[in-house]
C-alpha atoms as a PDB file:
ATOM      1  CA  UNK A   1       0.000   0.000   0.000  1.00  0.00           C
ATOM      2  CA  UNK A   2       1.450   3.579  -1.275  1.00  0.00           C
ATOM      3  CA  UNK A   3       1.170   5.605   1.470  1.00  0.00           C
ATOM      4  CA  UNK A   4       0.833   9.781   1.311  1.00  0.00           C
ATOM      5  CA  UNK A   5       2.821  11.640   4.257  1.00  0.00           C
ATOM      6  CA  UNK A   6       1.503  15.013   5.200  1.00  0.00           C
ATOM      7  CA  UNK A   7       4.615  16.634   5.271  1.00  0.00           C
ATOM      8  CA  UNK A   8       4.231  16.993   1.165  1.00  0.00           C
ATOM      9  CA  UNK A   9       0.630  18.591   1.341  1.00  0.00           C
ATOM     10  CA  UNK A  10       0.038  22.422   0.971  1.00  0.00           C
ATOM     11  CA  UNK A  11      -2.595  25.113  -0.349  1.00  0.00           C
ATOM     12  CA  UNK A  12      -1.696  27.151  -3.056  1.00  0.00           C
ATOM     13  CA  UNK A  13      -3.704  30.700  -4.168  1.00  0.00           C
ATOM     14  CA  UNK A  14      -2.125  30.996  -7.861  1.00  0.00           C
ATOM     15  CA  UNK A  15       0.918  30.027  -7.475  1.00  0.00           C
ATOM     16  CA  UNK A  16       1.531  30.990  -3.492  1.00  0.00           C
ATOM     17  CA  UNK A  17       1.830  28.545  -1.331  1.00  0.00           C
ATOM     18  CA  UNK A  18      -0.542  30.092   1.883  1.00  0.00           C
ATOM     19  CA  UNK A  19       2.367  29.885   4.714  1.00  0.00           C
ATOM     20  CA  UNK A  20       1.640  28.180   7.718  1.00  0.00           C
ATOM     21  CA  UNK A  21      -1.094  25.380   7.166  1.00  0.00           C
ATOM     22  CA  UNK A  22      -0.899  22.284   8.450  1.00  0.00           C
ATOM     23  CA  UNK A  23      -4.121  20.836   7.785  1.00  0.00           C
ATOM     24  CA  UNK A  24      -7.117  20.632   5.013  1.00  0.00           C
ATOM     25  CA  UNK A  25      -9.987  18.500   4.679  1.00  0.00           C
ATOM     26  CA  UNK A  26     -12.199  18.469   1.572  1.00  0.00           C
ATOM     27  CA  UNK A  27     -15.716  16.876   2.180  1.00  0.00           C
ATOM     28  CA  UNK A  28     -17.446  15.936  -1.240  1.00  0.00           C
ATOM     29  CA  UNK A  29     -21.263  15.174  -0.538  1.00  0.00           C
ATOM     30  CA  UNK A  30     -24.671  13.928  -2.521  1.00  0.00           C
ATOM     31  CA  UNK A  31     -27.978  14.935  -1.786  1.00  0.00           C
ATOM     32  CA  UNK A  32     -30.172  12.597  -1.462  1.00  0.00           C
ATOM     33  CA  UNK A  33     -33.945  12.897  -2.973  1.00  0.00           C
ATOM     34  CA  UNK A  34     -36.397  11.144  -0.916  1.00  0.00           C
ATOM     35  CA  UNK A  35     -38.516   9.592  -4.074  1.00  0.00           C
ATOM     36  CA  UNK A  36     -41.105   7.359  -1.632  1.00  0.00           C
ATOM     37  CA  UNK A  37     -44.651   7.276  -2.471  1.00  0.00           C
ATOM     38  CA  UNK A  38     -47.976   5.657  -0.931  1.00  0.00           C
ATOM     39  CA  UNK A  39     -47.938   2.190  -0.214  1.00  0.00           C
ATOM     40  CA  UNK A  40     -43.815   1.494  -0.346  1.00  0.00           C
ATOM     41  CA  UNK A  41     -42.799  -0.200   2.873  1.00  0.00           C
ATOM     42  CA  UNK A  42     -39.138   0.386   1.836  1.00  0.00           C
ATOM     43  CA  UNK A  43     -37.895   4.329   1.742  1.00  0.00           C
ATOM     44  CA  UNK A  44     -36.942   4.869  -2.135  1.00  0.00           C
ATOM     45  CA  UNK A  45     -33.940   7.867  -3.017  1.00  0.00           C
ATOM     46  CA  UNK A  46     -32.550   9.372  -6.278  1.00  0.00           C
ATOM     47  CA  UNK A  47     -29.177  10.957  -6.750  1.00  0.00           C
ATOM     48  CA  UNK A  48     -29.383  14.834  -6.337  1.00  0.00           C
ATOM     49  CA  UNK A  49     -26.861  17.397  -6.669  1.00  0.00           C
ATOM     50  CA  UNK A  50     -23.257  16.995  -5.591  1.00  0.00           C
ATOM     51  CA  UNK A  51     -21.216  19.421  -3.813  1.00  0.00           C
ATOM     52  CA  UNK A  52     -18.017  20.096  -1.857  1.00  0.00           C
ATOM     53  CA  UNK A  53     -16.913  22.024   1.355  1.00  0.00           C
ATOM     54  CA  UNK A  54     -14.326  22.333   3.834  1.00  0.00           C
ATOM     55  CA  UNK A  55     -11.464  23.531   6.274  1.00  0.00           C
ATOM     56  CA  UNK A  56      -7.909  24.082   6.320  1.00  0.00           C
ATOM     57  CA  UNK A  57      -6.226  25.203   9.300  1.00  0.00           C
ATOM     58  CA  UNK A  58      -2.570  26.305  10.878  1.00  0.00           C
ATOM     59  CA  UNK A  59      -0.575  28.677  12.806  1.00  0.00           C
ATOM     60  CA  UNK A  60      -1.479  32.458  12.220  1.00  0.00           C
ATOM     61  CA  UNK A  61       1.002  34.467  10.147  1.00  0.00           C
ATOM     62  CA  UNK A  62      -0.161  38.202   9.406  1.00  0.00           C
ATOM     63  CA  UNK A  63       2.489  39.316   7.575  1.00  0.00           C
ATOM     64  CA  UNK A  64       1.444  36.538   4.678  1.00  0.00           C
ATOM     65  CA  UNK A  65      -0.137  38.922   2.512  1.00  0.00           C
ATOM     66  CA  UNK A  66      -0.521  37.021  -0.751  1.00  0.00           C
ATOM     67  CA  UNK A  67      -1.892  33.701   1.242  1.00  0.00           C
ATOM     68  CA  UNK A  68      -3.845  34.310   5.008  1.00  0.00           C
ATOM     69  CA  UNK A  69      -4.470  37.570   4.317  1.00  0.00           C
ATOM     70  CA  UNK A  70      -5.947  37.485   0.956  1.00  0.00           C
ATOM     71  CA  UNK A  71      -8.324  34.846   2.295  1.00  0.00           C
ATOM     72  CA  UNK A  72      -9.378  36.501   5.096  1.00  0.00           C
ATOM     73  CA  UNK A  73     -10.748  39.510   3.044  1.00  0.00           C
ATOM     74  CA  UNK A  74     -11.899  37.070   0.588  1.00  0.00           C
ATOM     75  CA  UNK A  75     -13.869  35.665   3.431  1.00  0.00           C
ATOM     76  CA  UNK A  76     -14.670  38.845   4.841  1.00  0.00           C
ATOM     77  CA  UNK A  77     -16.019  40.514   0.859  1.00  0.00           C
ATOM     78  CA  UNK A  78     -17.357  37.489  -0.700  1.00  0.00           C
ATOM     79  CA  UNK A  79     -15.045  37.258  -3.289  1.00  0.00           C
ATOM     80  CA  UNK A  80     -14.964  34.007  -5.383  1.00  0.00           C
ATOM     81  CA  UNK A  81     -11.563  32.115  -5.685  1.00  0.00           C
ATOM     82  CA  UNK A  82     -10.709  30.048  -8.577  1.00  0.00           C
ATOM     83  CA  UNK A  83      -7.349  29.454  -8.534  1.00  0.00           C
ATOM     84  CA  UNK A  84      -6.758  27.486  -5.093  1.00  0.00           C
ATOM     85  CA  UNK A  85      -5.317  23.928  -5.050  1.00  0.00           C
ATOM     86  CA  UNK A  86      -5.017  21.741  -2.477  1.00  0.00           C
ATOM     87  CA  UNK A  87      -1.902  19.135  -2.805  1.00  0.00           C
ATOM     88  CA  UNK A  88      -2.286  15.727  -0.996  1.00  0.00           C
ATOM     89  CA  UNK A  89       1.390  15.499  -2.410  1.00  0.00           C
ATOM     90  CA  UNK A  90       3.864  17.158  -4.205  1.00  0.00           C
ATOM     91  CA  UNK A  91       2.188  16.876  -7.224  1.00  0.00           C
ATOM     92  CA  UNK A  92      -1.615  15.568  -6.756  1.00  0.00           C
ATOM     93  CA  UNK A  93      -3.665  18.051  -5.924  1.00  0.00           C
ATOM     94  CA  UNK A  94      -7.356  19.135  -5.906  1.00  0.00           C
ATOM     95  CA  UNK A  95      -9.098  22.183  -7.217  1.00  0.00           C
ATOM     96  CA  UNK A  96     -12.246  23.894  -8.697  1.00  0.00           C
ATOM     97  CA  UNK A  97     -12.634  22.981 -12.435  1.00  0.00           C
ATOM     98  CA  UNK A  98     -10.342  25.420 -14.526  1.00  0.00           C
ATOM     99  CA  UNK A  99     -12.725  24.598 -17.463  1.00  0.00           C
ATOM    100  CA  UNK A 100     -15.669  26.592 -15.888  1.00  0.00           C
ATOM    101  CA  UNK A 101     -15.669  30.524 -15.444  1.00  0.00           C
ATOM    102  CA  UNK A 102     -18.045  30.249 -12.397  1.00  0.00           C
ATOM    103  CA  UNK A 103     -16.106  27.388 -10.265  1.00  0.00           C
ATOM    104  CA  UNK A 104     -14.261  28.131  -7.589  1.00  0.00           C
ATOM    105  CA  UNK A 105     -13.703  28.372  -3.336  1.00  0.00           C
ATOM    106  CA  UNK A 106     -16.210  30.855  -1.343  1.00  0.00           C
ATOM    107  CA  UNK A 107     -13.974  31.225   2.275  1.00  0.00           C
ATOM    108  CA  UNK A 108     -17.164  30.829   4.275  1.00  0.00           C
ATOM    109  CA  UNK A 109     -16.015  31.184   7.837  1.00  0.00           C
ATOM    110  CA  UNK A 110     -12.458  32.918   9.416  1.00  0.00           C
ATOM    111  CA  UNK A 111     -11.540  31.772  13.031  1.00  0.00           C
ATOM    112  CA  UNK A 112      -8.129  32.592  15.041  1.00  0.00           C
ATOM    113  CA  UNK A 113      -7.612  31.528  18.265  1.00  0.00           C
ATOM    114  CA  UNK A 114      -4.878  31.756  20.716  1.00  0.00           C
ATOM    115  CA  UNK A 115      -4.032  29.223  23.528  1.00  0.00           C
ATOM    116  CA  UNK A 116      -1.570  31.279  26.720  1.00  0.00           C
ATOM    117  CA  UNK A 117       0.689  28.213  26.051  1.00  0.00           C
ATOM    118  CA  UNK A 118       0.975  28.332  22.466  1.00  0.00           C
ATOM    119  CA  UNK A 119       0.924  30.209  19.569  1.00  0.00           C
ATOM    120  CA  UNK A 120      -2.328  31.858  17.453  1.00  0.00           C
ATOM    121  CA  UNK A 121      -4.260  29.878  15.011  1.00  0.00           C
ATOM    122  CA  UNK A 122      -6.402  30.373  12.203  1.00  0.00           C
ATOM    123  CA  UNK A 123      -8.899  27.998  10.102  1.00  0.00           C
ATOM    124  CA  UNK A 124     -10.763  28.529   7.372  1.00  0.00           C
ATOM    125  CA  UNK A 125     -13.732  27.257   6.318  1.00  0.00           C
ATOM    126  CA  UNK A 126     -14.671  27.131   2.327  1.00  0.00           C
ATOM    127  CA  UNK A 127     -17.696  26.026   0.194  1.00  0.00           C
ATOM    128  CA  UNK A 128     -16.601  25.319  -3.007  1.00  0.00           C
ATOM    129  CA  UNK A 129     -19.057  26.064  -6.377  1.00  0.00           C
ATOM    130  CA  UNK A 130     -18.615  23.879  -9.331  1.00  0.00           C
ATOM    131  CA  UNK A 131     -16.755  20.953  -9.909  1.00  0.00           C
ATOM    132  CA  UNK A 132     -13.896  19.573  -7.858  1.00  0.00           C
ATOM    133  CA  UNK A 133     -11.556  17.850  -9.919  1.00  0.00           C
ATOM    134  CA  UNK A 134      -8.349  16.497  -9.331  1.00  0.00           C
ATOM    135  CA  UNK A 135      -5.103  16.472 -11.032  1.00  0.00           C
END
């Protein structure tokens, strides 16, 4: 079994790599149509849209203008991203389908936290529009 070691992951905005993160998690889900009628004794379901969402987190870096800071006013004015890739390795990664104009990452929620015995935090959260394909 070919295993993938986190050390070779990132998150790249264009080609940035967003300083700091040390973790991401992409959840793809299908919505489920409940297609039951009078008289079934089983519950009966169709395939309905698919979507994608998410987090990635890490260690707070203000001065990382072109990566934590750019999403953190995207979050903060809505702003679509379409050029953000997340790498499971150094070379496979995810990302909203280039081949559509309207695909891309919405940064959905912005959190920072600080612990007195450690060091400040941030996570993102992200709702992706389009397709999520992978390369």
């Amino acid at each position: 079994m070919a295993t993938l070691t986190g050390r070779n992951a990132k998150i790249m905005k264009g080609s940035t790599t967003i300083s700091e993160m040390g973790n991401w998690t992409i959840n793809v889900t299908v919505d489920q149509i409940d297609t039951t009628s009078f008289g079934n004794t089983w519950k009966k379901a169709d395939r309905g849209m698919t979507g994608w969402e998410g987090t990635a987190s890490g260690y707070l870096d203000k001065t990382d203008t072109s990566g934590q800071v750019l999403l953190e006013t995207a979050a903060f004015s809505g702003t679509l991203l379409t050029d953000v890739k997340f790498y499971v390795d150094g070379s496979t990664y995810y990302e909203p389908s280039q081949s559509s104009s309207s695909a891309g990452v919405y940064i959905t929620g912005y959190n920072i936290g600080q612990d007195k015995a450690g060091v400040a935090t941030v996570e993102f959260t992200f709702t992706g529009c389009g397709t999520l394909d992978k390369s």
